[in-house]
Each structure stands twice: as C-alpha cells, then as structure tokens.
PDB file of N, CA and C in Angstrom:
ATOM      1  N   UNK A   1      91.782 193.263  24.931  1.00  0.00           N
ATOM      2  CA  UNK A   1      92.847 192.316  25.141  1.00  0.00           C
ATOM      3  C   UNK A   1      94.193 193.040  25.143  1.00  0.00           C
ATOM      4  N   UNK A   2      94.450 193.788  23.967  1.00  0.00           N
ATOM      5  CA  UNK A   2      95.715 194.425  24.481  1.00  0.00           C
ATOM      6  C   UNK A   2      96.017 195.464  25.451  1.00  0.00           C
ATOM      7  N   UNK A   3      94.888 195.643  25.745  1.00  0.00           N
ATOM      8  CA  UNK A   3      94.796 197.099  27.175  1.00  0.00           C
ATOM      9  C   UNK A   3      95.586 195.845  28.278  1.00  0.00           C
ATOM     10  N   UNK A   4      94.951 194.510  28.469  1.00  0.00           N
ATOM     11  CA  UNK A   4      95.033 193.753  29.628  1.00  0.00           C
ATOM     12  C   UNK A   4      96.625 193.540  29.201  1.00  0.00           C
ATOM     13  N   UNK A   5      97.110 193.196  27.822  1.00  0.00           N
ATOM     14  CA  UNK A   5      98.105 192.647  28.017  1.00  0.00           C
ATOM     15  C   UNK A   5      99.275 193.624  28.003  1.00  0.00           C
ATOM     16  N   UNK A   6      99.088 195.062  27.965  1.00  0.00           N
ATOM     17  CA  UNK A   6      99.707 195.983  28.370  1.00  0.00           C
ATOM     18  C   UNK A   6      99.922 196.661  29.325  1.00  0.00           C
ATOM     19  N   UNK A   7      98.861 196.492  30.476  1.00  0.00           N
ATOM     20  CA  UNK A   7      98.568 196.118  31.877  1.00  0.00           C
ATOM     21  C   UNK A   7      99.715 195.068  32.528  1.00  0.00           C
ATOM     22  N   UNK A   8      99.222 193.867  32.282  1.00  0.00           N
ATOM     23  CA  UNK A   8     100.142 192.673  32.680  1.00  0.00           C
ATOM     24  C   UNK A   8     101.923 193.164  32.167  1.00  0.00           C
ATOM     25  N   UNK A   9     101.762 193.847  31.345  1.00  0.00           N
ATOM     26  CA  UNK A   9     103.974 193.960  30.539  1.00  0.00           C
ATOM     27  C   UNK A   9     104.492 195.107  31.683  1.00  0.00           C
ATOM     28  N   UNK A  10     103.473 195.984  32.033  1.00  0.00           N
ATOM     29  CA  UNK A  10     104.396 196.879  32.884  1.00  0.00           C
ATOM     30  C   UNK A  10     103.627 196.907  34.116  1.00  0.00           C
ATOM     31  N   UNK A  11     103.675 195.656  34.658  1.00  0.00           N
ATOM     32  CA  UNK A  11     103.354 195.533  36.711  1.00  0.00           C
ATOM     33  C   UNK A  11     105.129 195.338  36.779  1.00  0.00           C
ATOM     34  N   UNK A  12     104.731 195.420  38.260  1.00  0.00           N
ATOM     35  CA  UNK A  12     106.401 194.882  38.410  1.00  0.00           C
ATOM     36  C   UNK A  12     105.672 194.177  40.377  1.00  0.00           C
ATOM     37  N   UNK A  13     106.996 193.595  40.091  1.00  0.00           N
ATOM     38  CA  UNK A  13     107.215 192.897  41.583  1.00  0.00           C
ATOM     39  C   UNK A  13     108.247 192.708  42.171  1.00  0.00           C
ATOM     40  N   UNK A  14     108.657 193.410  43.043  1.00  0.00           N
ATOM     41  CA  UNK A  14     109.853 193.630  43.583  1.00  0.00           C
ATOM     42  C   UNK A  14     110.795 194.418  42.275  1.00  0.00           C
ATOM     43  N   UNK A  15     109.888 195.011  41.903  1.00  0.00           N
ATOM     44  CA  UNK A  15     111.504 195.505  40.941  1.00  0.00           C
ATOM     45  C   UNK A  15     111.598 195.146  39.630  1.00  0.00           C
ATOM     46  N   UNK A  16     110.846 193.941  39.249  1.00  0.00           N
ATOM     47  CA  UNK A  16     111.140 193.073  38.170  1.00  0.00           C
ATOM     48  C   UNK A  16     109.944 193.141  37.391  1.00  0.00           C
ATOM     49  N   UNK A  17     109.780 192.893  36.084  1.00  0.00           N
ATOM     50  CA  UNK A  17     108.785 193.124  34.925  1.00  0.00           C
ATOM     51  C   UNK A  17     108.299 191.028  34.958  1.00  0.00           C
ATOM     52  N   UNK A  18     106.965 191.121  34.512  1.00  0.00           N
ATOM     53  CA  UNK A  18     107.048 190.039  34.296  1.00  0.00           C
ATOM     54  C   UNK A  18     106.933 189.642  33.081  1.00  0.00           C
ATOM     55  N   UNK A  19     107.212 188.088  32.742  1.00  0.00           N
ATOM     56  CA  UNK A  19     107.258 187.863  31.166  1.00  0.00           C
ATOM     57  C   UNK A  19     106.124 187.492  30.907  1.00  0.00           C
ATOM     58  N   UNK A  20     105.032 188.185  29.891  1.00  0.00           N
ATOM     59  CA  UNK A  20     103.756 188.225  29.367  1.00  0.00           C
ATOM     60  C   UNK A  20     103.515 188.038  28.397  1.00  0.00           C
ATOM     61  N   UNK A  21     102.683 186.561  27.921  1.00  0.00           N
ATOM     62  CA  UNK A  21     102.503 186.136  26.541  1.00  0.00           C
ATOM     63  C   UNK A  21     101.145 186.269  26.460  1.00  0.00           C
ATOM     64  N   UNK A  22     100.336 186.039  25.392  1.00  0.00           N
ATOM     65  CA  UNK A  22      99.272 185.341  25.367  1.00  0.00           C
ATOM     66  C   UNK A  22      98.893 184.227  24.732  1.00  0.00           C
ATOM     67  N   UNK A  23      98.497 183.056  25.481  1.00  0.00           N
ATOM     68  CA  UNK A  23      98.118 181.858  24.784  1.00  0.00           C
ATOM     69  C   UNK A  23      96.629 181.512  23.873  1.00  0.00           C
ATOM     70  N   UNK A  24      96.885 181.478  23.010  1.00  0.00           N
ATOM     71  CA  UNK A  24      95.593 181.485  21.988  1.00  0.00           C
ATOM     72  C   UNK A  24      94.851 179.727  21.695  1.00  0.00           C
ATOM     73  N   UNK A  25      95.766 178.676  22.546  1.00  0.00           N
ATOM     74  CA  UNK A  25      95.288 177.500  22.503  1.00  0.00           C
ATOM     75  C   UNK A  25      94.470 176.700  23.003  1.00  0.00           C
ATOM     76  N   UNK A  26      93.677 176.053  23.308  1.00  0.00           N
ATOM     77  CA  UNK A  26      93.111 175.415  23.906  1.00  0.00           C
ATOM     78  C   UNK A  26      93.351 174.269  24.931  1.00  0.00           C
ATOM     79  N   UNK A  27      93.106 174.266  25.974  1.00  0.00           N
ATOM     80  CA  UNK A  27      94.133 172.935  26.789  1.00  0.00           C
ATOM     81  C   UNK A  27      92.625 172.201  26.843  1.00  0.00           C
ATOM     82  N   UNK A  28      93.385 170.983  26.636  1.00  0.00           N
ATOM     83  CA  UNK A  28      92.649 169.518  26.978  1.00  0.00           C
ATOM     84  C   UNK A  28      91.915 169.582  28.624  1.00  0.00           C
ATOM     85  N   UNK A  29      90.984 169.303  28.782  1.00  0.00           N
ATOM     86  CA  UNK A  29      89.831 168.956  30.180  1.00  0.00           C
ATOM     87  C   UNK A  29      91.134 167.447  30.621  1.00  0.00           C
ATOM     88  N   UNK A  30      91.047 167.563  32.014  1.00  0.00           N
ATOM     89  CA  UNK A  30      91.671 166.518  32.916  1.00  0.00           C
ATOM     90  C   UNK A  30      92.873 166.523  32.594  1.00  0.00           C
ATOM     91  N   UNK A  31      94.100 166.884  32.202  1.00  0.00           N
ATOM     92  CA  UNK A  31      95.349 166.777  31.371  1.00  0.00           C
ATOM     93  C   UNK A  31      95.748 166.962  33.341  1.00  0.00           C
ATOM     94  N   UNK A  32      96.472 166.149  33.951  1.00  0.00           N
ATOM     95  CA  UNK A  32      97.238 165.944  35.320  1.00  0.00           C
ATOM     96  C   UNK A  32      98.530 165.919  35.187  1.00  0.00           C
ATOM     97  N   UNK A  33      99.151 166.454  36.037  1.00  0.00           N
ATOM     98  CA  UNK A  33     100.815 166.584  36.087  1.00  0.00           C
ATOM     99  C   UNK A  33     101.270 165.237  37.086  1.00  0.00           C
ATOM    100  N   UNK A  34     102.250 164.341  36.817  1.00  0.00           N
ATOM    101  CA  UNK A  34     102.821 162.938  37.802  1.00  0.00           C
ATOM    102  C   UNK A  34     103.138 164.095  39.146  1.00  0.00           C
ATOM    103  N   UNK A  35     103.375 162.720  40.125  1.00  0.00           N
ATOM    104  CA  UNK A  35     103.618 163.698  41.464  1.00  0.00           C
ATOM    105  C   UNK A  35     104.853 164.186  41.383  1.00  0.00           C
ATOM    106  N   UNK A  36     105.742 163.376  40.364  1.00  0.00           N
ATOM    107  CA  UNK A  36     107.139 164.112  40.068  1.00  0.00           C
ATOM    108  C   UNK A  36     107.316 165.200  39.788  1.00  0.00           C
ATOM    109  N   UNK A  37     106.672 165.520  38.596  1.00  0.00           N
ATOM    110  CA  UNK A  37     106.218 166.809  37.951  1.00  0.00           C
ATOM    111  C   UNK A  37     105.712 168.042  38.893  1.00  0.00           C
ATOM    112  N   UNK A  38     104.691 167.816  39.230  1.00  0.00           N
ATOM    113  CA  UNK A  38     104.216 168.646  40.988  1.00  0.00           C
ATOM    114  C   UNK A  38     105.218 169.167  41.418  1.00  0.00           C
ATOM    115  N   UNK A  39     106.176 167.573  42.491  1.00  0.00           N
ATOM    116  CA  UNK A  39     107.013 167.856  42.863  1.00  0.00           C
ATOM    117  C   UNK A  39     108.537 169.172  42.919  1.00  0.00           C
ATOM    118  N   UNK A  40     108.471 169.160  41.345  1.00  0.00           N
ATOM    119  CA  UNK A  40     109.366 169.890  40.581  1.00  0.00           C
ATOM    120  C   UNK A  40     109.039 171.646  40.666  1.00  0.00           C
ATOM    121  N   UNK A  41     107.193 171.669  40.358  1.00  0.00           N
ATOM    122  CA  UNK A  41     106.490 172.807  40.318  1.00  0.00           C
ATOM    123  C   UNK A  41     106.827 173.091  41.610  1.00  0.00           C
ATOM    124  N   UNK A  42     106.563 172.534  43.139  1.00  0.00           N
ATOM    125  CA  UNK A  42     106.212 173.159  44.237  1.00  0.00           C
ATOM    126  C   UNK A  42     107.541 173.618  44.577  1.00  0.00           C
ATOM    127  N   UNK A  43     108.993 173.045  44.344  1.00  0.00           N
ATOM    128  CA  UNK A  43     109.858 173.647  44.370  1.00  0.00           C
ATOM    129  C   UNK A  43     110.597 175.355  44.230  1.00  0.00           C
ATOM    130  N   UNK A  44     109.567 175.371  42.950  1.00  0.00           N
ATOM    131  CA  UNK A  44     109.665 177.010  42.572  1.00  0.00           C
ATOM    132  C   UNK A  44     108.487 178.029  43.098  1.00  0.00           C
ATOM    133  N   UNK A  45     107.192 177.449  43.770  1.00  0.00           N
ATOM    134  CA  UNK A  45     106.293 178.235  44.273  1.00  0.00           C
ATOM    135  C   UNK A  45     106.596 177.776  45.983  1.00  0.00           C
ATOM    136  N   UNK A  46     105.783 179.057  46.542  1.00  0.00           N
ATOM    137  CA  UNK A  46     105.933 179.176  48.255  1.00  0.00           C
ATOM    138  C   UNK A  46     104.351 179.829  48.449  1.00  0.00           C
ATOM    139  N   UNK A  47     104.087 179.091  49.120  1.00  0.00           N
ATOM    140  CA  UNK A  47     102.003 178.837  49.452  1.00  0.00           C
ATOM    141  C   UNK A  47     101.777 179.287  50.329  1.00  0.00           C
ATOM    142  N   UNK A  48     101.299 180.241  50.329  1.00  0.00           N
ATOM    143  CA  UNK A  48     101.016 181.780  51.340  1.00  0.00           C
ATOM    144  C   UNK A  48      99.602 180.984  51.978  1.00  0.00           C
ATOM    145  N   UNK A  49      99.737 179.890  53.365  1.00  0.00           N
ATOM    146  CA  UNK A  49      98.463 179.915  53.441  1.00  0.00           C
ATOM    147  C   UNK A  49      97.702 180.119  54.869  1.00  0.00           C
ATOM    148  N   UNK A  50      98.932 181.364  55.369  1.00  0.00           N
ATOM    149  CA  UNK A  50      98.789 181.803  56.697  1.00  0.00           C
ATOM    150  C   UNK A  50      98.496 183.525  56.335  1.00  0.00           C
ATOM    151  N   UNK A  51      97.978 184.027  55.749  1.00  0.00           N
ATOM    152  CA  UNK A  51      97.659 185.070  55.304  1.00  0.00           C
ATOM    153  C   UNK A  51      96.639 186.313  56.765  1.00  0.00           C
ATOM    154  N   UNK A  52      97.121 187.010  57.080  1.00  0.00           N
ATOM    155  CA  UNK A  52      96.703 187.731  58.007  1.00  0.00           C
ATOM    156  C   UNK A  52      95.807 188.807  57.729  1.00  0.00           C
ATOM    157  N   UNK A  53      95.720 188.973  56.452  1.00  0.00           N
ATOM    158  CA  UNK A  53      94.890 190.379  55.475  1.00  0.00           C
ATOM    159  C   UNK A  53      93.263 189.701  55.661  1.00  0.00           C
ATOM    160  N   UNK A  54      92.406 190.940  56.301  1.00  0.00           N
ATOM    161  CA  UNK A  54      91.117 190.489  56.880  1.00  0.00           C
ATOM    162  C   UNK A  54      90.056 189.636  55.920  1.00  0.00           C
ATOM    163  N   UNK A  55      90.722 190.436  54.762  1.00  0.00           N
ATOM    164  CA  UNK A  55      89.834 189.936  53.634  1.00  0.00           C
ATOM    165  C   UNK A  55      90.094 188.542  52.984  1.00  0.00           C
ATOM    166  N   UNK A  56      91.585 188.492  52.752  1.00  0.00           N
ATOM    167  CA  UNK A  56      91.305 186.742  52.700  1.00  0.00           C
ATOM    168  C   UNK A  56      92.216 186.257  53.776  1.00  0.00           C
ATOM    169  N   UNK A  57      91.555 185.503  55.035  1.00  0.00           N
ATOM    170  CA  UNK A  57      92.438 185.093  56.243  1.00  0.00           C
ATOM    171  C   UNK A  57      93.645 183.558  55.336  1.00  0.00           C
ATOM    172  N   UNK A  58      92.945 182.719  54.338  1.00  0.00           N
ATOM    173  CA  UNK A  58      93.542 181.744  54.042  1.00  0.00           C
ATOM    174  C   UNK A  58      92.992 181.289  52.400  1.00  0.00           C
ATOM    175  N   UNK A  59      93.916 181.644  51.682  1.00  0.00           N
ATOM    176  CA  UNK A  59      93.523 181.302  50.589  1.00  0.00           C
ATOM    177  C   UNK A  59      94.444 180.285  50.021  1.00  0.00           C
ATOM    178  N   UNK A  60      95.019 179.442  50.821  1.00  0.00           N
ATOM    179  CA  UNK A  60      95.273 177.583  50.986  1.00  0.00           C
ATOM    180  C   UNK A  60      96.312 177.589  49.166  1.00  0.00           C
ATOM    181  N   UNK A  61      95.757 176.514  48.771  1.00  0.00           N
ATOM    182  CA  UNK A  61      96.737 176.582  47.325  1.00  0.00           C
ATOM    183  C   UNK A  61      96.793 177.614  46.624  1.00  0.00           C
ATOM    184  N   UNK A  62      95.718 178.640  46.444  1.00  0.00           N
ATOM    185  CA  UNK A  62      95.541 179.313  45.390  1.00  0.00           C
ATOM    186  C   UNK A  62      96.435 180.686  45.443  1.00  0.00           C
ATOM    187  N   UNK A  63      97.001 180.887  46.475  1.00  0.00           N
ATOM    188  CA  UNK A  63      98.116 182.777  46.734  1.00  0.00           C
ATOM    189  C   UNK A  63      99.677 182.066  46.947  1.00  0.00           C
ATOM    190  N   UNK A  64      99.799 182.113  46.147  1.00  0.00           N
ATOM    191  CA  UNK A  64     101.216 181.463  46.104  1.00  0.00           C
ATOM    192  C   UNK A  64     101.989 182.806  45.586  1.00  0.00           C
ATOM    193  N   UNK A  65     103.360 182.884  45.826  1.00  0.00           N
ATOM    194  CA  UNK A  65     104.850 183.270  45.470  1.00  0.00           C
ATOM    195  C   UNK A  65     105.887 182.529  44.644  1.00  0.00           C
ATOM    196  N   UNK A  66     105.736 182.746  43.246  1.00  0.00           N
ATOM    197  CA  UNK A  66     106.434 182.477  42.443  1.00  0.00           C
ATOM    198  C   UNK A  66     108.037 182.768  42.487  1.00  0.00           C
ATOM    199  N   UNK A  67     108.610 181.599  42.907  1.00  0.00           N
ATOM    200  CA  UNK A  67     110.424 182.033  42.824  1.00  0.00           C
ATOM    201  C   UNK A  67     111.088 181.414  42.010  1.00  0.00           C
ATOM    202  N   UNK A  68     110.559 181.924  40.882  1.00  0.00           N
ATOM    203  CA  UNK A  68     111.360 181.808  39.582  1.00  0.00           C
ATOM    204  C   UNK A  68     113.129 182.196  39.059  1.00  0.00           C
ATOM    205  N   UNK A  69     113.985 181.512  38.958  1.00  0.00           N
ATOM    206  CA  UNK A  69     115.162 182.448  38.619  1.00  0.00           C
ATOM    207  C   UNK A  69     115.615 182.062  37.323  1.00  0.00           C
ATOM    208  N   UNK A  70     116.138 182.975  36.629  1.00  0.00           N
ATOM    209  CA  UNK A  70     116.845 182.665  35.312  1.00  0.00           C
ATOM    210  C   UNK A  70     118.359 182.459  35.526  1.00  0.00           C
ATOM    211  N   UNK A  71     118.457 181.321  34.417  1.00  0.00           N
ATOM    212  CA  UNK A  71     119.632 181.464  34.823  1.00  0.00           C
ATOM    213  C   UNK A  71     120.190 181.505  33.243  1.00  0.00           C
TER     214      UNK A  71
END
C-alpha cells in the first residue's frame, strides 16, 4: 500500500503533482448523486469518448480529464 501510495504522490500531469489520500472507509452500495449534483461534477470533467489509440477506440464515460482548479 505505501509503494502504491508513493507511486500515486509523485506522477505528475502536465506539470502538476496530484493530491493523494487514502480512504480507509467504507461507502454505502446504491448511494446516487441528484442530477444537480452530476450536473456540478460534469462541469469539472471533459469525456474523452472519441479516443483514436488502437487499443481503446472508445472508452465512453469511463477516460475522462479532470479540470480541477484551486482557487
């Protein structure tokens, strides 16, 4: 576990480190976000689902671009 989570502290993307916790909790089965909520999420992600790389032509919701900013 800490090999992975020392792995995950120094990737970078574009330049930038990402922020790496680990969650030790358990989430509830079926727990759904309102479409508001969604709404809010899809704002900050961009859904890669025209992908040209042979190996995955379309990987639809799941290859997304996180555009996160701090402010």
């Amino acid at each position: 576990m800490e090999t992975a989570l020392n792995f995950a502290h120094n990737m970078t993307w574009n330049g930038k480190h990402p922020i790496v916790k680990l969650v030790t909790k358990t989430y509830e089965l079926g727990v759904r976000l309102t479409k508001e909520a969604m709404a809010e999420i899809e704002k900050q992600i961009t859904r890669l689902t025209s992908s040209s790389h042979e190996n995955f032509p379309d990987l639809g919701k799941w290859f997304i671009d996180i555009c996160y900013e701090t402010t």
